[in-house]
Protein backbone atom coordinates (compact mmCIF):
# COMPACT_ATOMS: atom_id res chain seq x y z
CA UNK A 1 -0.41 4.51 30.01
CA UNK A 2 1.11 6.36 26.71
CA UNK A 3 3.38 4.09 24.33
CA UNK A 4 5.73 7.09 22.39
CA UNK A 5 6.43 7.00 19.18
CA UNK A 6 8.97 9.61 19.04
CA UNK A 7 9.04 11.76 15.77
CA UNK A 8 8.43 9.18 12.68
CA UNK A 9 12.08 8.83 10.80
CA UNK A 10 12.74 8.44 7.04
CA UNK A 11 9.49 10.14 6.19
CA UNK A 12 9.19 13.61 4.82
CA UNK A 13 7.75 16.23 7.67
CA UNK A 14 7.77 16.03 11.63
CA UNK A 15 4.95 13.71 12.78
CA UNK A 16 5.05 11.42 15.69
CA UNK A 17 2.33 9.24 17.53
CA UNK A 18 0.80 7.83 20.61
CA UNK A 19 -0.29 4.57 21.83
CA UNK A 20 -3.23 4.44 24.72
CA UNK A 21 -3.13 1.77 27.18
CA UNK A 22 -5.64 0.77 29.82
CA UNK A 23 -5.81 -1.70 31.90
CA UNK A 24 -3.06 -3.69 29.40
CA UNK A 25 -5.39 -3.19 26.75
CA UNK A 26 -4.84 -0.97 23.58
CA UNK A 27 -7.38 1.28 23.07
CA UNK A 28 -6.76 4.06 21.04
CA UNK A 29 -3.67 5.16 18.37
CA UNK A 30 -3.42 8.93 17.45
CA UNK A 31 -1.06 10.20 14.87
CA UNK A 32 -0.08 13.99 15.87
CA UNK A 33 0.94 15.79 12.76
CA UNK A 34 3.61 18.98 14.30
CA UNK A 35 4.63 20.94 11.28
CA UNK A 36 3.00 24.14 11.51
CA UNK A 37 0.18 25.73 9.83
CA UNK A 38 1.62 26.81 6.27
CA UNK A 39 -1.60 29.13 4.76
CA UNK A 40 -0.54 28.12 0.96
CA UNK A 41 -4.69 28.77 0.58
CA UNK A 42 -4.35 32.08 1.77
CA UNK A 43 -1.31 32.73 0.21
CA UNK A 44 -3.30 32.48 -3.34
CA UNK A 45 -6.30 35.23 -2.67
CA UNK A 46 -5.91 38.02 -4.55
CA UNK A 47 -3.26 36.87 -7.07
CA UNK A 48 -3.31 36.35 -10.32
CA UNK A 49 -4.86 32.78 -11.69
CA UNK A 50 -1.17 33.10 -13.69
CA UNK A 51 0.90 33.33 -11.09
CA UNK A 52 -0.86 30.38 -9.04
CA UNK A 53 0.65 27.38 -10.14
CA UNK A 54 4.01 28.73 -9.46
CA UNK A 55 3.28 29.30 -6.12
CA UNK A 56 1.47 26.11 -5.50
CA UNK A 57 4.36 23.98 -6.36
CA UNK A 58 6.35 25.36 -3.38
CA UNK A 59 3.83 23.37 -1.20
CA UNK A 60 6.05 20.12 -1.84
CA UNK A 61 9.54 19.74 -3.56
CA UNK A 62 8.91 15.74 -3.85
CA UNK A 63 5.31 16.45 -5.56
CA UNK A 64 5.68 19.75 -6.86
CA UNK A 65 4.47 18.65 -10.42
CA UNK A 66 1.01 17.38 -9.17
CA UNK A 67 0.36 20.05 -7.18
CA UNK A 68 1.06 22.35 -10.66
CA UNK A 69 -1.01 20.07 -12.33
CA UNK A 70 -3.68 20.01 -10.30
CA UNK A 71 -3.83 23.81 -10.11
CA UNK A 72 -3.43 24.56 -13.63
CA UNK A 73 -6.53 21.94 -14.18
CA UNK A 74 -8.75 23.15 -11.62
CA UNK A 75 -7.80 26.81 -13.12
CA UNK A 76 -8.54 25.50 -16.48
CA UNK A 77 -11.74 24.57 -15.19
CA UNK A 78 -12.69 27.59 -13.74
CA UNK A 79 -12.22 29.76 -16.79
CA UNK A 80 -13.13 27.30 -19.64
CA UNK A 81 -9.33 26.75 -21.42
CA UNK A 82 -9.19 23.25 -23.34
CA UNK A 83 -5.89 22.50 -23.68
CA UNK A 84 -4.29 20.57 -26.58
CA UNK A 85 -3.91 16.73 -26.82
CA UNK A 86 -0.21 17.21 -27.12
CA UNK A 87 -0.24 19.37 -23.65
CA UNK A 88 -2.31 16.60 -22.01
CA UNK A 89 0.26 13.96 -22.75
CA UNK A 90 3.36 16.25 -22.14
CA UNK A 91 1.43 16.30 -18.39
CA UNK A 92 1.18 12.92 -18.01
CA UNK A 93 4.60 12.36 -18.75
CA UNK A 94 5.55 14.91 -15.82
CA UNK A 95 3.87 12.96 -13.83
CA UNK A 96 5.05 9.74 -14.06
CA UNK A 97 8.65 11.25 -13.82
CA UNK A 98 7.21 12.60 -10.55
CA UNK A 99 6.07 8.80 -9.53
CA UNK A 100 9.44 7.58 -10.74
CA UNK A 101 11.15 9.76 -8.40
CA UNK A 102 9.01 9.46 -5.43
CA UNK A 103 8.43 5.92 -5.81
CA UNK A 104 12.27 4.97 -6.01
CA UNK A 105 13.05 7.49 -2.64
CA UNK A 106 10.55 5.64 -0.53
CA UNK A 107 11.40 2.44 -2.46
CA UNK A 108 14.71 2.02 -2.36
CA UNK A 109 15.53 4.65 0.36
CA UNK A 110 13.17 4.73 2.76
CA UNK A 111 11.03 1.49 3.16
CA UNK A 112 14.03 -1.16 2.37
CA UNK A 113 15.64 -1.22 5.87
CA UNK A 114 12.87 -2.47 7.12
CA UNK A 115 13.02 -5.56 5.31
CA UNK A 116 16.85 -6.14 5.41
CA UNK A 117 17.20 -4.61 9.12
CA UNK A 118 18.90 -1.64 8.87
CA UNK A 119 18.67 1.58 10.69
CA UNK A 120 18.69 3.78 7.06
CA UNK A 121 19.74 3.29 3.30
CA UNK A 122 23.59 4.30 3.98
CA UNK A 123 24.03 1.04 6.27
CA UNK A 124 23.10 -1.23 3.67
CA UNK A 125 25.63 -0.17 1.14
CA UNK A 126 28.47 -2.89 2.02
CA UNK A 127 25.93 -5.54 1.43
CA UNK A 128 23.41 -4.41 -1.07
CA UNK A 129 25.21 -1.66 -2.45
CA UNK A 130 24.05 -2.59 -5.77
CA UNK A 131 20.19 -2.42 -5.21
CA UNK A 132 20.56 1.04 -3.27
CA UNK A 133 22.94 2.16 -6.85
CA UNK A 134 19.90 1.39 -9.08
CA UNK A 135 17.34 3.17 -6.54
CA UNK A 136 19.10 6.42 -6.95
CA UNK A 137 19.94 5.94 -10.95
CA UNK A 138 16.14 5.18 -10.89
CA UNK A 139 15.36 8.37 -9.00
CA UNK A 140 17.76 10.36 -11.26
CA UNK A 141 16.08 9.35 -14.05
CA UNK A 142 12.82 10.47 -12.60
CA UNK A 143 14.61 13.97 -11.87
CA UNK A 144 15.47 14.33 -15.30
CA UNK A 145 12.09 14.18 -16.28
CA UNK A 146 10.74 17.00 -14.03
CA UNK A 147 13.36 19.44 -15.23
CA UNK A 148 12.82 18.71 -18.93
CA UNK A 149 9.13 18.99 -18.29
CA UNK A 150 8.89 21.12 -15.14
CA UNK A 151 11.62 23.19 -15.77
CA UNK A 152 13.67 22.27 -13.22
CA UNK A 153 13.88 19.36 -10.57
CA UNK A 154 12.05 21.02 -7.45
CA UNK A 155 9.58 23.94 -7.40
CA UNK A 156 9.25 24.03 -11.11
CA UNK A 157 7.22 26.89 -13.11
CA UNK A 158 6.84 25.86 -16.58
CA UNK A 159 3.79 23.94 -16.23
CA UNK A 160 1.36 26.70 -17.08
CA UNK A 161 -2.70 27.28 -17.26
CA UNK A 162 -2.87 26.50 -20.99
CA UNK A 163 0.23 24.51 -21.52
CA UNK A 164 3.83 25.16 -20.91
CA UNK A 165 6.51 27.58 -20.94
CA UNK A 166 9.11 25.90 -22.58
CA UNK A 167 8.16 22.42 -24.90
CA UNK A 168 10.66 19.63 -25.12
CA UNK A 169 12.31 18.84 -28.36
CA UNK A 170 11.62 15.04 -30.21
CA UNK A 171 15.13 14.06 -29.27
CA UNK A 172 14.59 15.18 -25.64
CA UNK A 173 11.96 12.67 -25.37
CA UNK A 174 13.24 10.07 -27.90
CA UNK A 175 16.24 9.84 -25.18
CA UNK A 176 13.65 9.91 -22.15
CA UNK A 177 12.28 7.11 -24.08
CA UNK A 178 15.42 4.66 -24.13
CA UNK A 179 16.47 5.51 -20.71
CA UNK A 180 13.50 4.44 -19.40
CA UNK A 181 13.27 1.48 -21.25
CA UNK A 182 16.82 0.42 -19.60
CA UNK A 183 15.85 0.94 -16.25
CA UNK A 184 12.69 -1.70 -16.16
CA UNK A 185 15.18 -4.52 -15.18
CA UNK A 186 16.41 -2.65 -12.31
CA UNK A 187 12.69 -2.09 -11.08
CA UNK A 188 11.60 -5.69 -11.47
CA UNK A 189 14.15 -6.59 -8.99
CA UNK A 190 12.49 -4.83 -5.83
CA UNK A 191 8.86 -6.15 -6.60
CA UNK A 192 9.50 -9.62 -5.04
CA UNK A 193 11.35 -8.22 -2.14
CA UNK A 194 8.53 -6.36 -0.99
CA UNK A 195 6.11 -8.81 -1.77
CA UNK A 196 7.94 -10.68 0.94
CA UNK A 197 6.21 -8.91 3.87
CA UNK A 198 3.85 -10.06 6.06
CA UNK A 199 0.19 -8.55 6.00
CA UNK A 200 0.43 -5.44 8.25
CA UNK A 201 -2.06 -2.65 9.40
CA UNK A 202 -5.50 -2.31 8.86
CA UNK A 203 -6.99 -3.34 5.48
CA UNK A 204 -8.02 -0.39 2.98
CA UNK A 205 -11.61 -0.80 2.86
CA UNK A 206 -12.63 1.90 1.22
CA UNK A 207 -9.82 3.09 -1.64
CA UNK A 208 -10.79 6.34 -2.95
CA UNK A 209 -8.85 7.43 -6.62
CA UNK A 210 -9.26 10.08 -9.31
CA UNK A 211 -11.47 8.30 -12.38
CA UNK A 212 -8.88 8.62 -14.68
CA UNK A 213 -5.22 6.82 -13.75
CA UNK A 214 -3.57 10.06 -13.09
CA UNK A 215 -6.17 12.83 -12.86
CA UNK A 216 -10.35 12.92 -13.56
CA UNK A 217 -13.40 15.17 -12.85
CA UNK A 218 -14.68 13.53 -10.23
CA UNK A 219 -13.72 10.73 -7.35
CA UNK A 220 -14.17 6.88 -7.57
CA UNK A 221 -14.74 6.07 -3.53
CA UNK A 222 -15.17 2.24 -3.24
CA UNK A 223 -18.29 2.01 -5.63
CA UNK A 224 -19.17 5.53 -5.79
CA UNK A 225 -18.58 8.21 -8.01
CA UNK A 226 -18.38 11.95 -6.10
CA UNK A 227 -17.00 15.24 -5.52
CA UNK A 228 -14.51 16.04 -3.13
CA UNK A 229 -17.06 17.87 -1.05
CA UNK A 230 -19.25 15.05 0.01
CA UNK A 231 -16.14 13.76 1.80
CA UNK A 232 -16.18 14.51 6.00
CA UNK A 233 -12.69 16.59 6.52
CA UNK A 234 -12.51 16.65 10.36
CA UNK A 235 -10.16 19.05 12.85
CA UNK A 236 -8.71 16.88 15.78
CA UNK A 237 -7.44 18.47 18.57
CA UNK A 238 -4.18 16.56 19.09
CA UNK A 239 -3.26 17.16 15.26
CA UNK A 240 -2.67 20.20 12.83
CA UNK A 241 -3.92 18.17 9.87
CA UNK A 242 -7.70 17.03 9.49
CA UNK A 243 -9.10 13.73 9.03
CA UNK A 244 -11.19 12.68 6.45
CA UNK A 245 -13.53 10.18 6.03
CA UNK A 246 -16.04 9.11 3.52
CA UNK A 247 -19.89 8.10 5.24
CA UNK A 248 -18.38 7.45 8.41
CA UNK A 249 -15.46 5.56 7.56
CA UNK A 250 -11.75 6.08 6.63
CA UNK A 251 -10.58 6.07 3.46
CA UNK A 252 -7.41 5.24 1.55
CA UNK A 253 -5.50 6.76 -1.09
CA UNK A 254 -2.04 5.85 -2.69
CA UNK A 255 -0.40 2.96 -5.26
CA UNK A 256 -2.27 0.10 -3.41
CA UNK A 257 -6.04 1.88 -4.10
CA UNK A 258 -4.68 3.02 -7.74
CA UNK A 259 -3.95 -1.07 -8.38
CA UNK A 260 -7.07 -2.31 -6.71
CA UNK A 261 -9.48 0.02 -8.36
CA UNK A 262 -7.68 1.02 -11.63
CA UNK A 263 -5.94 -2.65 -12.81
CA UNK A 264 -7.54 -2.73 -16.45
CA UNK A 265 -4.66 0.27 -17.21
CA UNK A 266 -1.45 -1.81 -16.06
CA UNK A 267 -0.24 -3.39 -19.20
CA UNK A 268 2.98 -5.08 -19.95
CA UNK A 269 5.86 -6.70 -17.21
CA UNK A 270 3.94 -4.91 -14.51
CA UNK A 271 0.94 -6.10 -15.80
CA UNK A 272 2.08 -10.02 -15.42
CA UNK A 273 4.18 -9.07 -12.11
CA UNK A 274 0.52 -7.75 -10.55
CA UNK A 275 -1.06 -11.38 -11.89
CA UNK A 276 1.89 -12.71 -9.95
CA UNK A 277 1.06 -10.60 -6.46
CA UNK A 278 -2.53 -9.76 -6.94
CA UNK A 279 -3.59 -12.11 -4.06
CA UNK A 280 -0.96 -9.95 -1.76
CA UNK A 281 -2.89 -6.51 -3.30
CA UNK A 282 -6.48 -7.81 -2.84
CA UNK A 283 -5.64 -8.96 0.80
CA UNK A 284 -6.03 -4.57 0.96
CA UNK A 285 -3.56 -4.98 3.72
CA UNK A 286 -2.01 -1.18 3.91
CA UNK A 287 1.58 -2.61 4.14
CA UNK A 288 1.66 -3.85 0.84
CA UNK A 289 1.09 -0.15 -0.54
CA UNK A 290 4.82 -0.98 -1.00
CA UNK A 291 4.18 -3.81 -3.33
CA UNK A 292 1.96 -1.63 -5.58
CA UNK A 293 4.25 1.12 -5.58
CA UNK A 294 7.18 -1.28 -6.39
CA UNK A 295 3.94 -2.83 -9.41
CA UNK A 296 3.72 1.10 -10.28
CA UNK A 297 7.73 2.32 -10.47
CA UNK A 298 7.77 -0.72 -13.29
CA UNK A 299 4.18 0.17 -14.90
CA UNK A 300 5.65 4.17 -14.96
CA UNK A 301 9.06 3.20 -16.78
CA UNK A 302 7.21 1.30 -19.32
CA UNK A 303 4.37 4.07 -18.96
CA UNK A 304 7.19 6.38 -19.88
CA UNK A 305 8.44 4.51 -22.69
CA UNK A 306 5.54 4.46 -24.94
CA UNK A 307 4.26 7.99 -23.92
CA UNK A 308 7.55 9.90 -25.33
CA UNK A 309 7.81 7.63 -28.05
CA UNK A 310 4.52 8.58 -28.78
CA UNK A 311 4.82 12.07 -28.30
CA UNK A 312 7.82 12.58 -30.23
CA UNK A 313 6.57 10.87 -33.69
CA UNK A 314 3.55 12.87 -33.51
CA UNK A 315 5.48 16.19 -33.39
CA UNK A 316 4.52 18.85 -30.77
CA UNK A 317 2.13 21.60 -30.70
CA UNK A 318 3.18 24.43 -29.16
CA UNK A 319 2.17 27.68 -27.44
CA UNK A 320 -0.16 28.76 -24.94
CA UNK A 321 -3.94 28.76 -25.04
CA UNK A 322 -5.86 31.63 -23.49
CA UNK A 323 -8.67 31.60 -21.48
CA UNK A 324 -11.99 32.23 -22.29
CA UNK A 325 -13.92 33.45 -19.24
CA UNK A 326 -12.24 36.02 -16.67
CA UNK A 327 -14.12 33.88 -13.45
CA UNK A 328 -15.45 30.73 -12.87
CA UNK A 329 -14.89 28.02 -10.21
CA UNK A 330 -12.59 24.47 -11.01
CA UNK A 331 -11.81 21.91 -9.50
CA UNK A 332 -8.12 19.86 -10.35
CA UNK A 333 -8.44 16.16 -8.83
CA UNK A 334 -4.90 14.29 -9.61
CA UNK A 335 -2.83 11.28 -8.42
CA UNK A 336 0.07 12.44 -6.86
CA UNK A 337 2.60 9.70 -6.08
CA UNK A 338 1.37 9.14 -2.73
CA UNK A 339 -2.56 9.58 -3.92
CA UNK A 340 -5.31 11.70 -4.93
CA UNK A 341 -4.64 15.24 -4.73
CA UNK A 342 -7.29 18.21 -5.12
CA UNK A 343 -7.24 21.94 -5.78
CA UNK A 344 -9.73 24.09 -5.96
CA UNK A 345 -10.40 27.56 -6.69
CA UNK A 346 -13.27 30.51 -7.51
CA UNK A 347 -11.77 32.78 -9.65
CA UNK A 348 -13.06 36.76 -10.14
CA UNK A 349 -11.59 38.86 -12.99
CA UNK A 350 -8.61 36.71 -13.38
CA UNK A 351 -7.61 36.71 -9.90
CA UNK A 352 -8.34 33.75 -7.57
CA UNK A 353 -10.60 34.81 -4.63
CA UNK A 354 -11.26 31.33 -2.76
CA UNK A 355 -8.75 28.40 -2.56
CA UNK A 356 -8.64 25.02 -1.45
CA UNK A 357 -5.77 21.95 -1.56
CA UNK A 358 -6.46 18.47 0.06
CA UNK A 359 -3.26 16.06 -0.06
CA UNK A 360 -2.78 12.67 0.14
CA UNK A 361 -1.34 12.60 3.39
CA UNK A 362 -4.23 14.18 4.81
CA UNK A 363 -6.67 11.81 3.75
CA UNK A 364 -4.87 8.95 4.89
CA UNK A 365 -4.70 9.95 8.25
CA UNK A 366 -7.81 8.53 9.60
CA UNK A 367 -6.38 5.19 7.97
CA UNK A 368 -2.70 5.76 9.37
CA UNK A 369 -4.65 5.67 12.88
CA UNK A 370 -6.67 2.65 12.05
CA UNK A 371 -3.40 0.36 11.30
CA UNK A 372 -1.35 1.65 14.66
CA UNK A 373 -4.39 0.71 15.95
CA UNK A 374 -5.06 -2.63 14.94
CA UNK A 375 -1.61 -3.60 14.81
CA UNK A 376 -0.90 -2.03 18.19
CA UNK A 377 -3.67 -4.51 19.43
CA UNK A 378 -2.11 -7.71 17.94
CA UNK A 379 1.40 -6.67 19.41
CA UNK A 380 1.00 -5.38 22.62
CA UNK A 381 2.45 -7.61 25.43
CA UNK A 382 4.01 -10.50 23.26
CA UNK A 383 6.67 -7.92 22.04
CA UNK A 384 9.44 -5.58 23.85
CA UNK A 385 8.06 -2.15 24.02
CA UNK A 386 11.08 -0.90 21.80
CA UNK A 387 10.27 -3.44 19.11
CA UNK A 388 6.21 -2.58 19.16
CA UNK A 389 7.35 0.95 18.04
CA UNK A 390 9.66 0.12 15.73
CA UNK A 391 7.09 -2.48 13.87
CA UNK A 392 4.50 0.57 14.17
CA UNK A 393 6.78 2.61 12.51
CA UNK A 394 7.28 0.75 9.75
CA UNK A 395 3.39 0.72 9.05
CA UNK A 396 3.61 4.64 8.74
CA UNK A 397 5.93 4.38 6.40
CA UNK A 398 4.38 1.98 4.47
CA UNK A 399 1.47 5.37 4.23
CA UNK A 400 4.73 7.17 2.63
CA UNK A 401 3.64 10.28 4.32
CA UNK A 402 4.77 13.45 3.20
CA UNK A 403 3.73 15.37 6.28
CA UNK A 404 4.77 19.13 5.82
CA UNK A 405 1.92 19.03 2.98
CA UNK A 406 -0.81 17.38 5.31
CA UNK A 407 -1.49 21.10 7.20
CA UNK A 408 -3.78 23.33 5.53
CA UNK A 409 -5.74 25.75 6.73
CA UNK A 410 -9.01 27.63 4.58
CA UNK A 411 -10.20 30.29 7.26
CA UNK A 412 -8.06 32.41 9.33
């Protein structure tokens, strides 16, 4: 027998999943990713290493800025361009308006029905109006980030290989900076009512992140330090996007393996509130990737704070700067809001002439599995059969999958 889950709702893409019964035992959970192959890879041979980044952050409107950052680092790579410290943090900054964003969609959007049992966001407004009013002031704010930084709020193209097309001005960010400090209060408010779940899904074993908190040169897997490459990616038959897995096993990548391998960086009220919850985070249980994100929205408003603050006193240095070598291959690893992300490219007489992208959607779906799995398992029989999918459901989106970027194809 086949338990249905019908296509997954408020997540981002078309993905659905199945349930395997026999003989009243559960013995198998696949996730089949639908969307259709999209060929961004191919899509970058024989263009310019210019025009890349532009093109790259059409692959997601929710996470456009890490997939431009991640190209324009992995192209930066390649052909041996050091950018400026002031560029660096002007990234960063993108970023976390990106995790701001993201963050407060699933947040606020997204994952709170489940708790308060409603069918979507709109249905809660008579009662908790108020909460759903600061989600989307919080996601605005993230917004206004992106198009200061990115140029505009989806499919940007000012973040360029060398630094950026347009540069903020101090007062641009000196406002960033007290908007963001008003909104921590509204942030702190949803950490305790996700904390209030009950350990769901499989536990995240093996977290995998980038070695810095937002990008790095190389992968921290558990205890090991690596390259993408010595990770397993794996076609399944029932699927368009791959699995991967790291000596065997799957891995797990998002705001829950950020917190459990990267906690010396979270300073501040999110520092205390993950003292307060860090026996919920270290239980690894994938449902409270929630929780951290919840941990995260309040680290990247604080995060966001200081940064412009920062960048604004110091003044900015502008302008582009040029590449050195004409071909080369790089490698971009960053942390998208949903996890690590990777580009990578080889790169002949400025043009790019072998491409790569991994998301985190795709490397969580050997984990996504894992947690229908064991929670299909635990269920099965002492629940209605409409209720078992609708509690499986609520562990996928506890993944925040963004789907349409899990497909990827390398070789036609």
């Amino acid at each position: 027998m086949i338990i249905e889950l019908d296509e997954f709702t408020r997540v981002e893409g078309i993905g659905k999943a199945e349930i395997v019964v026999e003989d009243g035992t559960v013995k198998e959970a696949r996730v089949k990713i639908l969307e259709g192959p999209r060929f961004f890879e191919v899509l970058t041979l024989g263009r310019s290493y210019w025009d890349v980044p532009d093109l790259e952050a059409r692959i997601c409107a929710i996470c456009y800025v890490a997939h431009s950052v991640a190209s324009v680092r992995a192209i930066e790579n390649a052909l041996g361009i050091e950018v400026p410290p002031t560029v660096e943090k002007l990234r960063e900054l993108a970023l976390w308006g990106e995790i701001i964003e993201s963050h407060a969609l699933h947040l606020y959007l997204l994952a709170l029905p489940d708790i308060f049992g409603y069918p979507d966001a709109i249905s809660m407004i008579p009662k908790h109006g108020e909460l759903i009013k600061e989600g989307l002031t919080i996601k605005a704010f993230g917004n206004t980030i992106r198009e200061l930084l990115g140029g505009r709020e989806i499919h940007g193209i000012n973040i360029k290989p060398g630094g950026f097309g347009r540069y903020p001005r101090e007062e641009e960010l000196e406002g960033i900076a007290k908007h963001a400090e008003s909104l921590v209060k509204f942030a702190r408010r949803i950490v305790g009512i996700f904390a209030s779940q009950e350990p769901r899904g499989a536990k995240a074993e093996i977290p995998m992140v980038t070695s810095e908190y937002l990008w790095g040169d190389e992968l921290i897997v558990g205890e090991d330090r690596i390259q993408y490459i010595k990770l397993d990616e794996v076609p399944v038959n029932y699927s368009f996007a791959k699995h991967t897995y790291y000596k065997g096993k799957p891995i797990f990548v998002g705001a829950l393996a950020r917190l459990l391998l990267k906690e010396k960086y979270i300073q501040g009220e999110a520092g205390r509130l993950l003292d307060t919850y860090k026996d919920k985070i270290e239980s690894r249980y994938v449902i409270y990737n929630n929780l951290a994100q919840a941990i995260e929205l309040v680290y990247a408003l604080e995060r966001v704070a200081e940064l412009s603050n920062k960048i604004a006193s110091e003044g900015i240095e502008k302008g582009i700067v040029e590449p050195e070598e004409k071909s080369g291959e790089g490698i971009g690893y960053v942390e998208a809001p949903r996890g690590v992300l990777v580009h990578h490219y080889r790169i002949e007489d400025g043009k790019v002439v072998w491409s790569n992208t991994i998301t985190p959607t795709a490397f969580n779906q050997g984990m996504m599995e894992l947690s229908l799995l064991e929670d299909a398992k635990k269920m099965y029989g002492s629940v209605p059969e409409e209720s078992l999918k609708k509690k499986l459901e609520e562990i996928v989106r506890a993944f925040d999958p963004c789907i349409s970027c899990s497909v990827h194809f390398v070789k036609l």
